[in-house]
C-alpha atoms as a PDB file:
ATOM      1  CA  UNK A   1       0.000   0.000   0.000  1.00  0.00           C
ATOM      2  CA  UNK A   2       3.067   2.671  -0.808  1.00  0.00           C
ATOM      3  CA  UNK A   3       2.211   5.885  -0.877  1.00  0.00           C
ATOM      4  CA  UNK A   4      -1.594   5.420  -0.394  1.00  0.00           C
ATOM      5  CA  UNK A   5      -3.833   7.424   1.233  1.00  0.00           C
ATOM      6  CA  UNK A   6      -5.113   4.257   2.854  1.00  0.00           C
ATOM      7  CA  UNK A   7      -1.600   2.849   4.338  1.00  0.00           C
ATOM      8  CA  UNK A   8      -1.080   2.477   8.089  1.00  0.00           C
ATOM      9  CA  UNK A   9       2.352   1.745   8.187  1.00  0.00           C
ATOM     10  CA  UNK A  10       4.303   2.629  11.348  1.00  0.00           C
ATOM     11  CA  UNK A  11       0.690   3.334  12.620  1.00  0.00           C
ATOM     12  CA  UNK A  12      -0.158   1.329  16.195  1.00  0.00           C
ATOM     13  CA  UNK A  13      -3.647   0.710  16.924  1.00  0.00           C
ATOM     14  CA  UNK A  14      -5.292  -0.500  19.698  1.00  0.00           C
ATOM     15  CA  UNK A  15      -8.455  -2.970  19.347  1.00  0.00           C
ATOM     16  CA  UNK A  16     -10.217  -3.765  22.612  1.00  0.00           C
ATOM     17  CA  UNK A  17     -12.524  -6.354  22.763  1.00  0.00           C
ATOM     18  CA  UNK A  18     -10.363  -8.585  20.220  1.00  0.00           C
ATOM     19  CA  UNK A  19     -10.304 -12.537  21.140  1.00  0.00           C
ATOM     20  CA  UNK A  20     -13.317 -12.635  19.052  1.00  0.00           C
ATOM     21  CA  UNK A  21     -15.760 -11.747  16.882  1.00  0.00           C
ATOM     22  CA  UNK A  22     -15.709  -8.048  15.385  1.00  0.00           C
ATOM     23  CA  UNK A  23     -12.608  -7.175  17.494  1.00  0.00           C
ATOM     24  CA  UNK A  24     -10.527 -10.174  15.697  1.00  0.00           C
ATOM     25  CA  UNK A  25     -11.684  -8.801  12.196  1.00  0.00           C
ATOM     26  CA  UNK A  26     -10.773  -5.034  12.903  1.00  0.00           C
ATOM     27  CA  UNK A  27      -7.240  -6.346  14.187  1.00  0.00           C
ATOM     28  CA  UNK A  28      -6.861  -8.130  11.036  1.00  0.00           C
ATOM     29  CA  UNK A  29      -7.871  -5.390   8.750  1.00  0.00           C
ATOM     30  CA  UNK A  30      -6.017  -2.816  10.434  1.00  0.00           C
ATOM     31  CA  UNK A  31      -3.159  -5.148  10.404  1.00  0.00           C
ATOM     32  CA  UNK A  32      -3.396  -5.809   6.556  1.00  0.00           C
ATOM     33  CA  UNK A  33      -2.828  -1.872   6.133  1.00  0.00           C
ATOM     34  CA  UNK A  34       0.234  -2.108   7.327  1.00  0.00           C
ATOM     35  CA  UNK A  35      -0.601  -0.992  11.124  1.00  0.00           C
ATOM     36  CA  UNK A  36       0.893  -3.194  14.212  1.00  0.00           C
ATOM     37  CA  UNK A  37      -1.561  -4.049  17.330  1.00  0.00           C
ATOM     38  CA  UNK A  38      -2.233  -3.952  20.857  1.00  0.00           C
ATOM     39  CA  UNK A  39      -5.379  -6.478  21.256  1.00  0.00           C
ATOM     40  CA  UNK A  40      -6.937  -6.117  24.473  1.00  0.00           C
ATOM     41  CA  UNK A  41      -9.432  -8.659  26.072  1.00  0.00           C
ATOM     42  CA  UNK A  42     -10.753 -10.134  29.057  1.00  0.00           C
ATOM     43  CA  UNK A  43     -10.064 -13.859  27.439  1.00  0.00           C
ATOM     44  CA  UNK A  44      -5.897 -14.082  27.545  1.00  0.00           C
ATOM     45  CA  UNK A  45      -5.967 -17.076  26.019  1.00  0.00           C
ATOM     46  CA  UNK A  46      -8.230 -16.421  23.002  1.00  0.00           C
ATOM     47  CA  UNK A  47      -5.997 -12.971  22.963  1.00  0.00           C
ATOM     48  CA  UNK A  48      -3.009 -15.813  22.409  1.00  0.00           C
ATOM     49  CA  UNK A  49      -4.288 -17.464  18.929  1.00  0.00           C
ATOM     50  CA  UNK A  50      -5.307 -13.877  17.560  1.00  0.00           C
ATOM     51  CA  UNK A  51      -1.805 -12.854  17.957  1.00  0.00           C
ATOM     52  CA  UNK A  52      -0.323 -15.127  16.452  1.00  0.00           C
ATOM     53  CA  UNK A  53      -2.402 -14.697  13.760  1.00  0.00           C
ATOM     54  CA  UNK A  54      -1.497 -10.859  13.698  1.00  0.00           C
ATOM     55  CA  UNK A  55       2.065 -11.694  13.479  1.00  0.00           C
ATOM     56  CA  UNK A  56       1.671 -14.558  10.393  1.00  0.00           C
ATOM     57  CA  UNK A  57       0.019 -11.464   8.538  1.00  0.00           C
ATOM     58  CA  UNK A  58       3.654  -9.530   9.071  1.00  0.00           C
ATOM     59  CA  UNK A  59       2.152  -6.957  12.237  1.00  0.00           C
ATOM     60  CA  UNK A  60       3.702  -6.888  15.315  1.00  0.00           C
ATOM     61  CA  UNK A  61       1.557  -7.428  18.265  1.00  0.00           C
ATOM     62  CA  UNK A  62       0.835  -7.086  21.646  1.00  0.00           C
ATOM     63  CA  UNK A  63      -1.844  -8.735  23.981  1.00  0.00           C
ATOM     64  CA  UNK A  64      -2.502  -7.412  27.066  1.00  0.00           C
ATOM     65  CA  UNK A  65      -5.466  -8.933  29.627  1.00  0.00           C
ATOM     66  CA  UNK A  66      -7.976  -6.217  29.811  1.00  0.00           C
ATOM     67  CA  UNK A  67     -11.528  -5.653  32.009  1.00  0.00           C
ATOM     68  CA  UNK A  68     -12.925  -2.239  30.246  1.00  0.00           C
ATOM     69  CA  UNK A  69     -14.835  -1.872  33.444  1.00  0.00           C
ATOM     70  CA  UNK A  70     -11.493  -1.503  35.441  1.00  0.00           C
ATOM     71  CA  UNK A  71     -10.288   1.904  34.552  1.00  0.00           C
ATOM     72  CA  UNK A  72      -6.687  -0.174  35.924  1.00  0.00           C
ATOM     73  CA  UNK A  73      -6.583  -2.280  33.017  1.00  0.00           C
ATOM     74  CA  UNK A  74      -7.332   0.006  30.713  1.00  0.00           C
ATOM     75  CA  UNK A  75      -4.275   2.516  31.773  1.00  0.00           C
ATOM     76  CA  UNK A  76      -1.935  -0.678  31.859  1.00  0.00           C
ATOM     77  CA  UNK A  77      -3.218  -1.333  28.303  1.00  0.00           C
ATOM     78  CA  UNK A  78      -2.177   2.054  27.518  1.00  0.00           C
ATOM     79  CA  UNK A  79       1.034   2.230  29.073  1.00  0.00           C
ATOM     80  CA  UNK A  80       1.901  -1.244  28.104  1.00  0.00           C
ATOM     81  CA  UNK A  81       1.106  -0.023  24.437  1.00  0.00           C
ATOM     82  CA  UNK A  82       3.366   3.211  24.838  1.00  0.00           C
ATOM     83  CA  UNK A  83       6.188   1.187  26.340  1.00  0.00           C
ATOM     84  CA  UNK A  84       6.186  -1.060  23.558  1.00  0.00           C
ATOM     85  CA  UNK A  85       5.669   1.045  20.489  1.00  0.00           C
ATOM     86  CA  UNK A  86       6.181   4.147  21.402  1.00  0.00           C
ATOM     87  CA  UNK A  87       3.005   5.863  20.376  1.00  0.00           C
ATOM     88  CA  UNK A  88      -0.931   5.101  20.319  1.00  0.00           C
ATOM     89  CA  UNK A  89      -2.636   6.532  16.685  1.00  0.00           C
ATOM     90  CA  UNK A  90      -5.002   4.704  16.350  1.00  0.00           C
ATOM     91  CA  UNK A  91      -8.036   3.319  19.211  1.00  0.00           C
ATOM     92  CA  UNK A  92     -10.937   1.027  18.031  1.00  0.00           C
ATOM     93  CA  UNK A  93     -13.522   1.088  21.012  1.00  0.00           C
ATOM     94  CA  UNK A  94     -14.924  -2.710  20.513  1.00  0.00           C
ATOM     95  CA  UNK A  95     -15.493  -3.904  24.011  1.00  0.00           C
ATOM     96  CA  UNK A  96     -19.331  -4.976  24.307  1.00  0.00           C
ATOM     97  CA  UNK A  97     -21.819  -6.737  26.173  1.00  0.00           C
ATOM     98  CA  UNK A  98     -25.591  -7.423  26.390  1.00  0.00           C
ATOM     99  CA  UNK A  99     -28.300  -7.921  28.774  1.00  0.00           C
ATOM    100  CA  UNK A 100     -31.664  -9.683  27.008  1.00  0.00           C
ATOM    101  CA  UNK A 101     -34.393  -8.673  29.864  1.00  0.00           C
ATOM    102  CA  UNK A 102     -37.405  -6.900  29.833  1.00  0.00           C
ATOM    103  CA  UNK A 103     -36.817  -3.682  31.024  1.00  0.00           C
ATOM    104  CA  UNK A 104     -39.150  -4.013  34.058  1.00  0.00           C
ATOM    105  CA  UNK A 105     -37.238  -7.084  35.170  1.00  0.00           C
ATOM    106  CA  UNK A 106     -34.191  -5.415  34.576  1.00  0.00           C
ATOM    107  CA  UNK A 107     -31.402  -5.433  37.269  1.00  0.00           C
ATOM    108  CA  UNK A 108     -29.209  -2.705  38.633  1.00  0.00           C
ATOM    109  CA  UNK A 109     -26.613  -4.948  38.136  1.00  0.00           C
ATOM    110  CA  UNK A 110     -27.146  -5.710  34.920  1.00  0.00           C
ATOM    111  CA  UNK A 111     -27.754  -2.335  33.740  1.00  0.00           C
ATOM    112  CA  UNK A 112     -24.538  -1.315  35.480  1.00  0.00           C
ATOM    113  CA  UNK A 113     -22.422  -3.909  33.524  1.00  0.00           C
ATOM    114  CA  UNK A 114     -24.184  -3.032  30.355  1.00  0.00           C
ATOM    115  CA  UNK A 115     -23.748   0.817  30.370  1.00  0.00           C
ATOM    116  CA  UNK A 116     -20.243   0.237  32.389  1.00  0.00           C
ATOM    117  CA  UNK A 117     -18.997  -2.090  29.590  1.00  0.00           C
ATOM    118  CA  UNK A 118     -20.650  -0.210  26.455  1.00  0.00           C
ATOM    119  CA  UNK A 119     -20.484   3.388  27.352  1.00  0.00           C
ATOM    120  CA  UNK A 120     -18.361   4.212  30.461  1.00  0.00           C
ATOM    121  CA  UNK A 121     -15.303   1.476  28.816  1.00  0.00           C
ATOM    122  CA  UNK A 122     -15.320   3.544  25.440  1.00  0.00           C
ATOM    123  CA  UNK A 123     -14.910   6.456  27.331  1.00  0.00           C
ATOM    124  CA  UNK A 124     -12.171   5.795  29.681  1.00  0.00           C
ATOM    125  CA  UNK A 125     -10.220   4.269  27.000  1.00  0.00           C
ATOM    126  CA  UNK A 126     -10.770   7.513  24.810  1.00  0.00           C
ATOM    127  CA  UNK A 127      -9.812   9.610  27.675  1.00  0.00           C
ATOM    128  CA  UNK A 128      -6.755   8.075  28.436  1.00  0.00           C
ATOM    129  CA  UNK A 129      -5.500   7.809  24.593  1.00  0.00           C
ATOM    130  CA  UNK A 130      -6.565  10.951  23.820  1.00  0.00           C
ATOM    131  CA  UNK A 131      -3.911  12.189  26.499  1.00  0.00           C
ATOM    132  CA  UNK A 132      -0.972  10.390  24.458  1.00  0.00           C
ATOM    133  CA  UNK A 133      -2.683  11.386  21.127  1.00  0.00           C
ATOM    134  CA  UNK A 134      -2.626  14.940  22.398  1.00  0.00           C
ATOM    135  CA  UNK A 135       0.749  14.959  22.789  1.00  0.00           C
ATOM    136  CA  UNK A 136       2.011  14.050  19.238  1.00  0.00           C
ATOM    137  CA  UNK A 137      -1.071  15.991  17.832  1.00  0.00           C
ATOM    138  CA  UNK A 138      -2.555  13.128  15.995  1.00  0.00           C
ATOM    139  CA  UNK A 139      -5.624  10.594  16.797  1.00  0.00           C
ATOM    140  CA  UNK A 140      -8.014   8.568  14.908  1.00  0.00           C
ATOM    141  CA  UNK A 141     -10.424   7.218  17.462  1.00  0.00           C
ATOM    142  CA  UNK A 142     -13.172   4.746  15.948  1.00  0.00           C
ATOM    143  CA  UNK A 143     -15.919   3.892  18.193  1.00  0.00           C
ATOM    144  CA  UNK A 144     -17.528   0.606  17.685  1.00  0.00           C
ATOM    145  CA  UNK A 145     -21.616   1.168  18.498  1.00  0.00           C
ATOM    146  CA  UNK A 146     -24.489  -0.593  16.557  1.00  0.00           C
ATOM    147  CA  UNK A 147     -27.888  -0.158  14.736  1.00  0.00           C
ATOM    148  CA  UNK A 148     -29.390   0.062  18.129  1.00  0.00           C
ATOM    149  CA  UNK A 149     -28.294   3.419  18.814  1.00  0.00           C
ATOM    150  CA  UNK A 150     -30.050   4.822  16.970  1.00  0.00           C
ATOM    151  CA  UNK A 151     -33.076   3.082  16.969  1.00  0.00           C
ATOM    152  CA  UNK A 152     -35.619   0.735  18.942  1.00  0.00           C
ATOM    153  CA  UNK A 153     -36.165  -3.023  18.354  1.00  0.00           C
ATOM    154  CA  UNK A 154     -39.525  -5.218  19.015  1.00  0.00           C
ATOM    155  CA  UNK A 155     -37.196  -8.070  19.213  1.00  0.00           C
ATOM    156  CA  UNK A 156     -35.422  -7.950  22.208  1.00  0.00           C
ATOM    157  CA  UNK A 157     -36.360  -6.449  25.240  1.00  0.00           C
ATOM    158  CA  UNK A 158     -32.527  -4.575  25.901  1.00  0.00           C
ATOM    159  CA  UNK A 159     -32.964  -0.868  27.015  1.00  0.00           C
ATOM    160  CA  UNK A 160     -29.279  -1.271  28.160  1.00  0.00           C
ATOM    161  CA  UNK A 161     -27.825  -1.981  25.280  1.00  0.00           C
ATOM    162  CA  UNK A 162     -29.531   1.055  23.231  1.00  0.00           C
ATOM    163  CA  UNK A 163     -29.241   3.093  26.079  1.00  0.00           C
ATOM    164  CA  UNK A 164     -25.336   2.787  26.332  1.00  0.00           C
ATOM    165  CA  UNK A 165     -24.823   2.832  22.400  1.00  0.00           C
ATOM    166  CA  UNK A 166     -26.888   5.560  22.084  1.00  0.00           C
ATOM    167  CA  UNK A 167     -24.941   6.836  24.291  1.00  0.00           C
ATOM    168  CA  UNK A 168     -21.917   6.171  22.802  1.00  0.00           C
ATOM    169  CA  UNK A 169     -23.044   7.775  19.585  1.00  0.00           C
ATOM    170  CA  UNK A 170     -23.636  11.093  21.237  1.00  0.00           C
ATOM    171  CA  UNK A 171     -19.834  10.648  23.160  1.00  0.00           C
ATOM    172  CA  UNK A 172     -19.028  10.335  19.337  1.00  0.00           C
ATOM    173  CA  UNK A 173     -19.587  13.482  18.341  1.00  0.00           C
ATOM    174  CA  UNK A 174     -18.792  15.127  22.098  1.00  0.00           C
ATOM    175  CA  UNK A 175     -15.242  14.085  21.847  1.00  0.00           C
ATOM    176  CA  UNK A 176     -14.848  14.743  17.966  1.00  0.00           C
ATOM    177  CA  UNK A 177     -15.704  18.571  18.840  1.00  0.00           C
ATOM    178  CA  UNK A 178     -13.562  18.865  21.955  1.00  0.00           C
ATOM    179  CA  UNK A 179     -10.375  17.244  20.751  1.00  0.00           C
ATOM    180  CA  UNK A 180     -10.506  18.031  16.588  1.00  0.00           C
ATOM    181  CA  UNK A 181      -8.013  21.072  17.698  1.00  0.00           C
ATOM    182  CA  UNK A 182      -5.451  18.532  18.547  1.00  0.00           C
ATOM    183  CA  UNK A 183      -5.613  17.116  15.533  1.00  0.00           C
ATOM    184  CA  UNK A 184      -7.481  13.961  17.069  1.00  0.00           C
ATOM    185  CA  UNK A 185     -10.623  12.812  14.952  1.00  0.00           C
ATOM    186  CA  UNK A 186     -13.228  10.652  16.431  1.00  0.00           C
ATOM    187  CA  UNK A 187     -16.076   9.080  14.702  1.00  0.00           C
ATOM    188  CA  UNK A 188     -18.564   5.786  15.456  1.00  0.00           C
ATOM    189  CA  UNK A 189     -19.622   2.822  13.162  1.00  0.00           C
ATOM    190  CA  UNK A 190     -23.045   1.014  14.110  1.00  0.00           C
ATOM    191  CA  UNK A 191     -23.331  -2.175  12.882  1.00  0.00           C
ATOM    192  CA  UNK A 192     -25.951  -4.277  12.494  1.00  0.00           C
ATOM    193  CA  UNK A 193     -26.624  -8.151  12.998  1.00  0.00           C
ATOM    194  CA  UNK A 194     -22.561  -9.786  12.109  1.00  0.00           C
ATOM    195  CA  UNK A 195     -22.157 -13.411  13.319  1.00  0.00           C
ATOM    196  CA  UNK A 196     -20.542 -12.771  16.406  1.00  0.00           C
ATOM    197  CA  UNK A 197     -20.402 -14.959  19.720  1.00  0.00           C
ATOM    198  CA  UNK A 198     -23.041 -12.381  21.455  1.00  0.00           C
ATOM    199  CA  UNK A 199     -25.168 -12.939  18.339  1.00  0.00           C
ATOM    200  CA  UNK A 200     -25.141 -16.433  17.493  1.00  0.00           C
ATOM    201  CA  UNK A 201     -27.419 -17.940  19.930  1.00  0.00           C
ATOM    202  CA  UNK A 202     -30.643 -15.848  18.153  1.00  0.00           C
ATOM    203  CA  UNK A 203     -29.745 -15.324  14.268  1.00  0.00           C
ATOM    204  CA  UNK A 204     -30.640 -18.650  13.539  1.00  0.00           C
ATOM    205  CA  UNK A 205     -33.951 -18.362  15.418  1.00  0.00           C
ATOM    206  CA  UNK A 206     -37.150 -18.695  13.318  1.00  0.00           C
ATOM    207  CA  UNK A 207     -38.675 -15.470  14.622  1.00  0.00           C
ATOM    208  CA  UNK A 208     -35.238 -13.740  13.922  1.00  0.00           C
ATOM    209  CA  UNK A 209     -35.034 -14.740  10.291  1.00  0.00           C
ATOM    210  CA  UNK A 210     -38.831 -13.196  10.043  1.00  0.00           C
ATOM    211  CA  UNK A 211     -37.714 -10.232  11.492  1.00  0.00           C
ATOM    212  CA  UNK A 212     -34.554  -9.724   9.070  1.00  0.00           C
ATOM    213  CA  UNK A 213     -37.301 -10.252   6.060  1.00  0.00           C
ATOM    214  CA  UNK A 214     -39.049  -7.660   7.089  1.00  0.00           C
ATOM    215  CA  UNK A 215     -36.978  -5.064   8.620  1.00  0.00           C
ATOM    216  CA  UNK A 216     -33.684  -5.064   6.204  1.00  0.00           C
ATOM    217  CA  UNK A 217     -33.764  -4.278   3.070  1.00  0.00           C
ATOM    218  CA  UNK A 218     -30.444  -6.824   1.864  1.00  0.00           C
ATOM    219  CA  UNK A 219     -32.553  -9.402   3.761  1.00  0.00           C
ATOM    220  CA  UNK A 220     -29.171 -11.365   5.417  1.00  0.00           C
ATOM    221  CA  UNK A 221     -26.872 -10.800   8.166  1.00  0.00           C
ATOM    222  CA  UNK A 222     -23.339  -9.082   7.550  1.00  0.00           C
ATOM    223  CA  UNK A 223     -20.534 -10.931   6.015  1.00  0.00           C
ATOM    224  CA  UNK A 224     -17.406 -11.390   7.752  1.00  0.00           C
ATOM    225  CA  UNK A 225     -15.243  -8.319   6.281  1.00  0.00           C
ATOM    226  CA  UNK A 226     -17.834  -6.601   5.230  1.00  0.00           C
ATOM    227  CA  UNK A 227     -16.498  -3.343   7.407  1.00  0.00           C
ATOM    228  CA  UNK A 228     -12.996  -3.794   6.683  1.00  0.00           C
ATOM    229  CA  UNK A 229     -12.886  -1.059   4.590  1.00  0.00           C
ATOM    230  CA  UNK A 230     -14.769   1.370   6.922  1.00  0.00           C
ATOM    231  CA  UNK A 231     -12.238   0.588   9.555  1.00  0.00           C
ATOM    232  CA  UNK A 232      -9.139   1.282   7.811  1.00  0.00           C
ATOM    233  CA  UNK A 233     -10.344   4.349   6.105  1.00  0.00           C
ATOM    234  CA  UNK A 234     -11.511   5.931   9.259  1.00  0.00           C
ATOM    235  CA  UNK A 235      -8.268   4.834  10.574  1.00  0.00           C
ATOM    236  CA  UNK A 236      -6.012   6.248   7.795  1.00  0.00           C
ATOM    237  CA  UNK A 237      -5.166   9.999   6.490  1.00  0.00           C
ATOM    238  CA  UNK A 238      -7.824   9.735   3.780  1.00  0.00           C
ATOM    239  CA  UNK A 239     -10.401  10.660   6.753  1.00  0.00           C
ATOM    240  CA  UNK A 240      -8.738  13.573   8.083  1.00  0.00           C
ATOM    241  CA  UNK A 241     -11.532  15.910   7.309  1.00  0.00           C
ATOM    242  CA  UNK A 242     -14.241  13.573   8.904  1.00  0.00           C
ATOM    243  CA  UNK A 243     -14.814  13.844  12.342  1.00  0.00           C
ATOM    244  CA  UNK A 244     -18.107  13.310  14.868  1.00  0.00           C
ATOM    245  CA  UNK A 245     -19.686  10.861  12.623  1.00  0.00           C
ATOM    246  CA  UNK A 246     -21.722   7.704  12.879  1.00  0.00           C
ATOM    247  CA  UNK A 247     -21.972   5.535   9.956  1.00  0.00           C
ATOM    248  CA  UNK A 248     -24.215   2.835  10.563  1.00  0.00           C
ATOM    249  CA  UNK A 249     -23.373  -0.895   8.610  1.00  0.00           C
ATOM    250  CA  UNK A 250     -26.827  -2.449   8.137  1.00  0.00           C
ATOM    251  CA  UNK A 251     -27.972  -3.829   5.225  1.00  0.00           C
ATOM    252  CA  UNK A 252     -30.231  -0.784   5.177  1.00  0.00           C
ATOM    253  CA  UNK A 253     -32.034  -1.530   8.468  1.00  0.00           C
ATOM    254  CA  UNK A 254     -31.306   2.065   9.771  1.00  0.00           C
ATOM    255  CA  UNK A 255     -32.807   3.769   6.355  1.00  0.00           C
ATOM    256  CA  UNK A 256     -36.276   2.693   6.336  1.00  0.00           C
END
């Protein structure tokens, strides 16, 4: 990728949320740009088999054990990253969890994980990048929401979930306007239903497939790579003029 707009050589990115799913494809097409990696993860061991993955692909990596919802972890992960590679560019916010439950039923803890994992984990990471990013005058910060930030669903009863990527959205374009003077850009992708292990117990479901008839207008699921592109432009130079933006990856769902 010489001398493209699109190449993240010498770039280091950090991907939370990356033994699986999502996470493990953003890694991979960040890491096909040319970019090396700090994955970050609850699951070490998952974390493991992703690196070395990383590293057949020609990135250098680092894996570091991560909680998002101890603000601990998530300075180690920074410091770790700075100790290794000497900088941070690049931070894809992909940490996520999900709490099916009627809303009446609903928890405090559960809504406290939910919105702790979701909304307060994207923005202690961002907070704490932002301060190395700040420093070298340079960010791209890529927030990883969904469809259901923007919208409702008659699905699934999960007000936590669209609460904290709603959420999310919103600290989107907050941070975008209070850090573009540092040269630090931060915009959100929402995507829609992707095989993932937090989706796979209900895509296959009858009722599901019904609903994804009706409601999207590609009628399927998302392929694997089918935001690759997304990621690493939003991650590159090309998107220096693009800041406080959510692009939602759908199918369509969000349109109609």
């Amino acid at each position: 990728m010489e001398n493209s707009l699109f190449d993240l050589s010498g770039k280091v990115a950090v991907v939370t949320g990356a033994s699986s799913g999502l996470g493990v494809q953003f890694a991979r097409a960040l890491a096909s740009a040319g970019a090396n990696i700090t994955i970050a993860a609850r699951r070490i061991e998952k974390l493991e088999a992703v690196k070395k993955d990383l590293e057949q692909m020609g990135a250098k990596c680092l894996e570091v054990q991560c909680d998002v919802l101890n603000e601990e972890d998530i300075i180690n992960v920074v410091e770790s990253t700075v100790k290794e590679f000497g900088k941070i560019d690049i931070l894809v916010n992909n940490a996520g969890t999900a709490a099916i439950v009627p809303a009446e039923d609903m928890s405090k803890e559960e809504w406290d994980k939910v919105i702790g994992t979701n909304l307060s984990g994207a923005f202690f990471f961002s907070k704490h990048v932002a301060r190395k990013m700040k420093e070298q005058k340079y960010g791209r910060i890529i927030n990883i929401t969904s469809m259901y930030g923007v919208i409702g669903n008659i699905h699934d009863p999960s007000a936590s979930y669209h609460a904290s990527k709603g959420g999310e959205v919103n600290l989107t374009r907050a941070l975008a306007s209070e850090w573009a003077k540092y040269g630090i850009t931060v915009n959100s992708i929402g995507p829609g239903f992707f095989e993932t292990e937090m989706t796979e117990g209900f895509i296959s479901d009858k009722s599901f497939k019904e609903l994804l008839e009706l409601r999207c207008p590609m009628k399927r699921i998302g392929a694997q790579g089918e935001m690759d592109g997304l990621i690493i432009y939003l991650a590159s130079d090309n998107s220096r003029y693009l800041t406080g933006q959510h692009i939602s990856v759908d199918g369509g769902w969000t349109s109609v």
